[in-house]
C-alpha atoms as a PDB file:
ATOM      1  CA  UNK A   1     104.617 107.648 103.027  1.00  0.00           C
ATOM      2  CA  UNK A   2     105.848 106.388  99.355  1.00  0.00           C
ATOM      3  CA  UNK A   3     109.056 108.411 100.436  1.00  0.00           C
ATOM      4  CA  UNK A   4     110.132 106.329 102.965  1.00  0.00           C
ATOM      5  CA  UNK A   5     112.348 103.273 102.161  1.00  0.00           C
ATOM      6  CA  UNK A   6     113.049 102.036 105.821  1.00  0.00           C
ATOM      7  CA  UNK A   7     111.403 101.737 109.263  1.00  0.00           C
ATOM      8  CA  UNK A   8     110.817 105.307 111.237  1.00  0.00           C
ATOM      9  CA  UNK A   9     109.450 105.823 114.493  1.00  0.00           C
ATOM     10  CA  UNK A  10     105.375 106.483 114.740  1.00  0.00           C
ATOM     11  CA  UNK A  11     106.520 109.656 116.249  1.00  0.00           C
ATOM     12  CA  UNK A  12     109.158 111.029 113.705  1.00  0.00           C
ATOM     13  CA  UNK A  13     106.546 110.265 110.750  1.00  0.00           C
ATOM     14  CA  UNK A  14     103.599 111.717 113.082  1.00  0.00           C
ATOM     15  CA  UNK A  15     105.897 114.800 112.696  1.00  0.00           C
ATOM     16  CA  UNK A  16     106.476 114.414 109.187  1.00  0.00           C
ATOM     17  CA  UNK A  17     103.247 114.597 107.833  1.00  0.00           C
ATOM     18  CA  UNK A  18     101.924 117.161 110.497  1.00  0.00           C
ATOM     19  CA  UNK A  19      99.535 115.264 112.566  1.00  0.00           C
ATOM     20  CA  UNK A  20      99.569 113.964 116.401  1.00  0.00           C
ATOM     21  CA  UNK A  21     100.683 110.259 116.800  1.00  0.00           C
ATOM     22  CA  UNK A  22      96.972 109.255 117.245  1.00  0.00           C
ATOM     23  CA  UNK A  23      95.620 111.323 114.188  1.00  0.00           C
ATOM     24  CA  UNK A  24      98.197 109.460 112.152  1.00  0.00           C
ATOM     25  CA  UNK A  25      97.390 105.947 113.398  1.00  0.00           C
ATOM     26  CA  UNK A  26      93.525 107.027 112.262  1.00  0.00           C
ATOM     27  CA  UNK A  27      94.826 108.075 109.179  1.00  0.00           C
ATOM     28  CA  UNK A  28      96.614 104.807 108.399  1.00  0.00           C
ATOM     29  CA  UNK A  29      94.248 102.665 109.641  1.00  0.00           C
ATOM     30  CA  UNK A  30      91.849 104.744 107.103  1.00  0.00           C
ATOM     31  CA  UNK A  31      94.444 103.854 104.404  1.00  0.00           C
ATOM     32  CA  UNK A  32      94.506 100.386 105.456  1.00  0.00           C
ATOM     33  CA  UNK A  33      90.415 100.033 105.274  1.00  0.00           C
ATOM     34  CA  UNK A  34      90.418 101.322 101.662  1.00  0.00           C
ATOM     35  CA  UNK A  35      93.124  98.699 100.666  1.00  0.00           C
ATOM     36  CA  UNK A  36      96.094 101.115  99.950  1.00  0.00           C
ATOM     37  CA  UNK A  37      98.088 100.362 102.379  1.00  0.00           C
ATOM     38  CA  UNK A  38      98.331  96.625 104.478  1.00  0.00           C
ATOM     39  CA  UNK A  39     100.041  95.494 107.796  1.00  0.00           C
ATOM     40  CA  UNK A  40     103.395  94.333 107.320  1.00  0.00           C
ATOM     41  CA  UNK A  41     105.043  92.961 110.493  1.00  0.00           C
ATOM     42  CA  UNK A  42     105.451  96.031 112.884  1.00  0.00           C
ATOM     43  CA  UNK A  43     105.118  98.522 110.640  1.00  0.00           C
ATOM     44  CA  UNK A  44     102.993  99.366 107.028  1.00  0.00           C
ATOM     45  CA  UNK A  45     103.979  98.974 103.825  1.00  0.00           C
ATOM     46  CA  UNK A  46     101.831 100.808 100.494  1.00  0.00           C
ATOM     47  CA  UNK A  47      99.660  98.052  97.882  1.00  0.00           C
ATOM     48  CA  UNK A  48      99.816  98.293  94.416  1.00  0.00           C
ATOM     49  CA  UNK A  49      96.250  99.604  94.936  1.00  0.00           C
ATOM     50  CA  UNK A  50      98.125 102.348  97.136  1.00  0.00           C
ATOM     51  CA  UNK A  51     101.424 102.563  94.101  1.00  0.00           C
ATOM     52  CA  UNK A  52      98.709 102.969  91.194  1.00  0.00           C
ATOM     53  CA  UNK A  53      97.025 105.757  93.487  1.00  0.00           C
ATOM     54  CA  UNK A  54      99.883 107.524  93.838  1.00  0.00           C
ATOM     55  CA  UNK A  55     100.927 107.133  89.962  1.00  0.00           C
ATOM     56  CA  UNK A  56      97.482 109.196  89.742  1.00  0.00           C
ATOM     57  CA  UNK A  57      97.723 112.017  91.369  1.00  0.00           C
ATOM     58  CA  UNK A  58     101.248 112.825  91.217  1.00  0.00           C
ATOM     59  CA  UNK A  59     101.813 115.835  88.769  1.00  0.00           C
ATOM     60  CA  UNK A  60     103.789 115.654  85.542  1.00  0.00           C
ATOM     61  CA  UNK A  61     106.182 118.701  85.469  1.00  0.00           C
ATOM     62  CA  UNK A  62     104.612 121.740  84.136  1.00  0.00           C
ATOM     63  CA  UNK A  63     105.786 121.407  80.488  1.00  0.00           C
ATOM     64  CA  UNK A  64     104.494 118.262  80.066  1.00  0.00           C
ATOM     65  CA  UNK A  65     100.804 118.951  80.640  1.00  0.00           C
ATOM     66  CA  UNK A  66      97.883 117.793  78.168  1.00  0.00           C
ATOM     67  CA  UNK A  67      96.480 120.494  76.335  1.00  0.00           C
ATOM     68  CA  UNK A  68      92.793 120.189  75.229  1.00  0.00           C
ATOM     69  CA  UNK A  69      91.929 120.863  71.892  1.00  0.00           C
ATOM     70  CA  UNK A  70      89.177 120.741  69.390  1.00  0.00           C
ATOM     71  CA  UNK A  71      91.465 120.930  66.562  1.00  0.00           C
ATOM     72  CA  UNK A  72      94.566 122.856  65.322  1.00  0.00           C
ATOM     73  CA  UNK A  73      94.624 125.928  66.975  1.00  0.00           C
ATOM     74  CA  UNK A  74      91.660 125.153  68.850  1.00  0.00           C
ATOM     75  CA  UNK A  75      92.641 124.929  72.341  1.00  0.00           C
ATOM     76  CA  UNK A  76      89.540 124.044  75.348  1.00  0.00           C
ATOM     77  CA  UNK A  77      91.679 125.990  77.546  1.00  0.00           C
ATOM     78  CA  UNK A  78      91.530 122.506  79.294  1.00  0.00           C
ATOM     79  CA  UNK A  79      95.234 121.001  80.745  1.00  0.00           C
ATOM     80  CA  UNK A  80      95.780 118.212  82.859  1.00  0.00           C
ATOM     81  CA  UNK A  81      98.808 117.748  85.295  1.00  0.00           C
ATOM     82  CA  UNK A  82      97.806 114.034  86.420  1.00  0.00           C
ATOM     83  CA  UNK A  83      96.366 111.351  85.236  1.00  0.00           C
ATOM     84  CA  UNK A  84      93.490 112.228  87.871  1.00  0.00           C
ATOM     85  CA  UNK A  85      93.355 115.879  86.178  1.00  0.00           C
ATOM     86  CA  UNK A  86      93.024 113.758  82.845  1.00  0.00           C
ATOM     87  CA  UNK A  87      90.395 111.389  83.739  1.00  0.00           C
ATOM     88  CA  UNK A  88      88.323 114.506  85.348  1.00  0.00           C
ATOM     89  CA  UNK A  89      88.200 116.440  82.036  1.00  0.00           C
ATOM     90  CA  UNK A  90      87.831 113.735  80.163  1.00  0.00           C
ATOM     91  CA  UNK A  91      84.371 113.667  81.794  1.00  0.00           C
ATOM     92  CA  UNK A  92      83.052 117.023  80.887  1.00  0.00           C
ATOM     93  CA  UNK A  93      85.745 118.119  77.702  1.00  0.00           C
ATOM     94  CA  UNK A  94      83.899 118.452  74.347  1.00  0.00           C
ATOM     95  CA  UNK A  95      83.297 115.452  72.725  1.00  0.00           C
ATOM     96  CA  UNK A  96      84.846 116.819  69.532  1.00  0.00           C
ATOM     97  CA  UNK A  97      88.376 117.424  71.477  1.00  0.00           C
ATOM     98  CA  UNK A  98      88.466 113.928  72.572  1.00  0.00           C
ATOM     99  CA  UNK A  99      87.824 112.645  69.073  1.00  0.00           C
ATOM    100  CA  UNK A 100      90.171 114.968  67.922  1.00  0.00           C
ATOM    101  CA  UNK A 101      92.878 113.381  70.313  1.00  0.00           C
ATOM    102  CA  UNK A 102      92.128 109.742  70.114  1.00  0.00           C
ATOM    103  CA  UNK A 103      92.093 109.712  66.330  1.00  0.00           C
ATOM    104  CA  UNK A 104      95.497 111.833  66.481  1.00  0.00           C
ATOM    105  CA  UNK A 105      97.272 109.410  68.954  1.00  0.00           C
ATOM    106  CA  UNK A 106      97.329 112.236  71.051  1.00  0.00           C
ATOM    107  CA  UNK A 107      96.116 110.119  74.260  1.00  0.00           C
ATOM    108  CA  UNK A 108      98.180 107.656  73.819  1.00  0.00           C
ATOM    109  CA  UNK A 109     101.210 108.810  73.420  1.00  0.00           C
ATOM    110  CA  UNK A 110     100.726 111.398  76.434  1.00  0.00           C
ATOM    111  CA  UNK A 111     100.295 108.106  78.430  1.00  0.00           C
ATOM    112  CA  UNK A 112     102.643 106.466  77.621  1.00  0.00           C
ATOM    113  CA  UNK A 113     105.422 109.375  77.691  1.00  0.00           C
ATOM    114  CA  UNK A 114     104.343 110.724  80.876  1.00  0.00           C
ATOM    115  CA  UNK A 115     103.245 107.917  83.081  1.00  0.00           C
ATOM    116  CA  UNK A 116     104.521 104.690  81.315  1.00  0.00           C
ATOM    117  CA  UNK A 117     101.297 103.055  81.156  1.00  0.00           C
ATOM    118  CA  UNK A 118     101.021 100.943  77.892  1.00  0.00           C
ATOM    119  CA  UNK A 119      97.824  98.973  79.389  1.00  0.00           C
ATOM    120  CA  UNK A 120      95.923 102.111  79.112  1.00  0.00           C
ATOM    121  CA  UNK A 121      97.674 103.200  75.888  1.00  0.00           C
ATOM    122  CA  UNK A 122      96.478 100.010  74.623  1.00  0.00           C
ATOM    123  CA  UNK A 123      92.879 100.247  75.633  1.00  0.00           C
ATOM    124  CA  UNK A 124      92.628 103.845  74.064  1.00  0.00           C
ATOM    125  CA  UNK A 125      94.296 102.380  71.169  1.00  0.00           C
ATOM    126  CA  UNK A 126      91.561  99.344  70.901  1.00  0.00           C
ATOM    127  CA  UNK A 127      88.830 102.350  71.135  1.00  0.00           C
ATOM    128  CA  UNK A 128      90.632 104.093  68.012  1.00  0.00           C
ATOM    129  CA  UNK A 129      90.489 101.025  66.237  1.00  0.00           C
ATOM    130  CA  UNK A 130      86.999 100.103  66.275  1.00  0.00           C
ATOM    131  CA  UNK A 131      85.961 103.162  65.498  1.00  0.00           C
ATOM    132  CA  UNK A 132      84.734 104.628  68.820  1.00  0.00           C
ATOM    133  CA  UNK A 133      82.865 107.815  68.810  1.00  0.00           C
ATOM    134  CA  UNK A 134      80.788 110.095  70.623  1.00  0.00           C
ATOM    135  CA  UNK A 135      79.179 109.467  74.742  1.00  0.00           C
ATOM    136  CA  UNK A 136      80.346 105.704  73.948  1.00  0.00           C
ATOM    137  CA  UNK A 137      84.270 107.144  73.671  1.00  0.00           C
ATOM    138  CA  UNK A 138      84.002 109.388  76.682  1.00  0.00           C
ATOM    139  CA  UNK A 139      82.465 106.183  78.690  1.00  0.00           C
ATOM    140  CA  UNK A 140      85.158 103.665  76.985  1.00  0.00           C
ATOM    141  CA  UNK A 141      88.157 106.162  78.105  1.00  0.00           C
ATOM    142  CA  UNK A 142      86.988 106.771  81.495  1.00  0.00           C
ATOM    143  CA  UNK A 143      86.031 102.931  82.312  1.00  0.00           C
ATOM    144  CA  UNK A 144      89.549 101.911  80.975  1.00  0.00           C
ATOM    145  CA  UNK A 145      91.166 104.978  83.442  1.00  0.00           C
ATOM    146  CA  UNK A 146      88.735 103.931  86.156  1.00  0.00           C
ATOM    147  CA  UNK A 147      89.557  99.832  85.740  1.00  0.00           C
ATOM    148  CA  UNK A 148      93.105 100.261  86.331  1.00  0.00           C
ATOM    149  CA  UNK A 149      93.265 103.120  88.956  1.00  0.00           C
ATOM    150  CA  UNK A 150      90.048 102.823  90.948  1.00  0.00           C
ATOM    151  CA  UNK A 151      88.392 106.124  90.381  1.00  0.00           C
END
């Protein structure tokens, strides 16, 4: 839906994402109950709720991946594609590789560089600064990722 720029039939995008014309009205009016996308005139246009949930999920190519690690030479064998991949092993990664990163810049600058996103940069960077360690990091990283995407 984020790929189209003009009005299209109900029919033609019915066909586009593989579902009958009534299955895709559900589907949109599902979209449209969770707030991510709203009513615009005749047709449907995506929220910034909808933009930011997109942002998420959509994959960074393969090369620029976060790698987990404990330390140098330590990998978790963790990688994240997304910023959703990211915020789900930031839940159950070592603590110690998420100490590792923050104090290294590591999260930040993947953030930044791969999604553009200095508000969360900025919040990791905050944590860094006073010191943040331990289940209270983990919780501080994942309510600043959940705040501004929705998780």
């Amino acid at each position: 839906m984020n790929e189209i720029t003009s009005r299209i039939d109900l029919n033609a995008f019915a066909q586009m994402v593989g579902l009958t014309p009534n299955l895709t009205i559900e589907r949109v009016q599902e979209l449209v109950n969770t707030g991510l996308v709203r009513k615009t005139g005749g047709g449907y246009g995506i929220t910034d709720k909808g933009k930011a949930i997109l942002k998420a999920i959509t994959p960074v190519p393969k090369d620029a991946a976060f790698h987990f690690y404990t330390g140098i030479g330590q990998p978790t064998g963790f990688s994240a594609e997304s910023f959703k991949d990211f915020y789900e092993i930031i839940k159950r990664v070592a603590l110690d590789s998420l100490e590792f990163h923050l104090y290294r810049e590591d999260f930040e600058n993947w953030i930044k560089a791969a999604f553009k996103d200095d508000a969360v940069a900025n919040e990791l960077a905050r944590l860094k600064n006073a010191n943040v360690k331990g289940e209270e990091l983990r919780k501080g990283i994942i309510t600043a990722m959940a705040e501004k995407y929705g998780f």
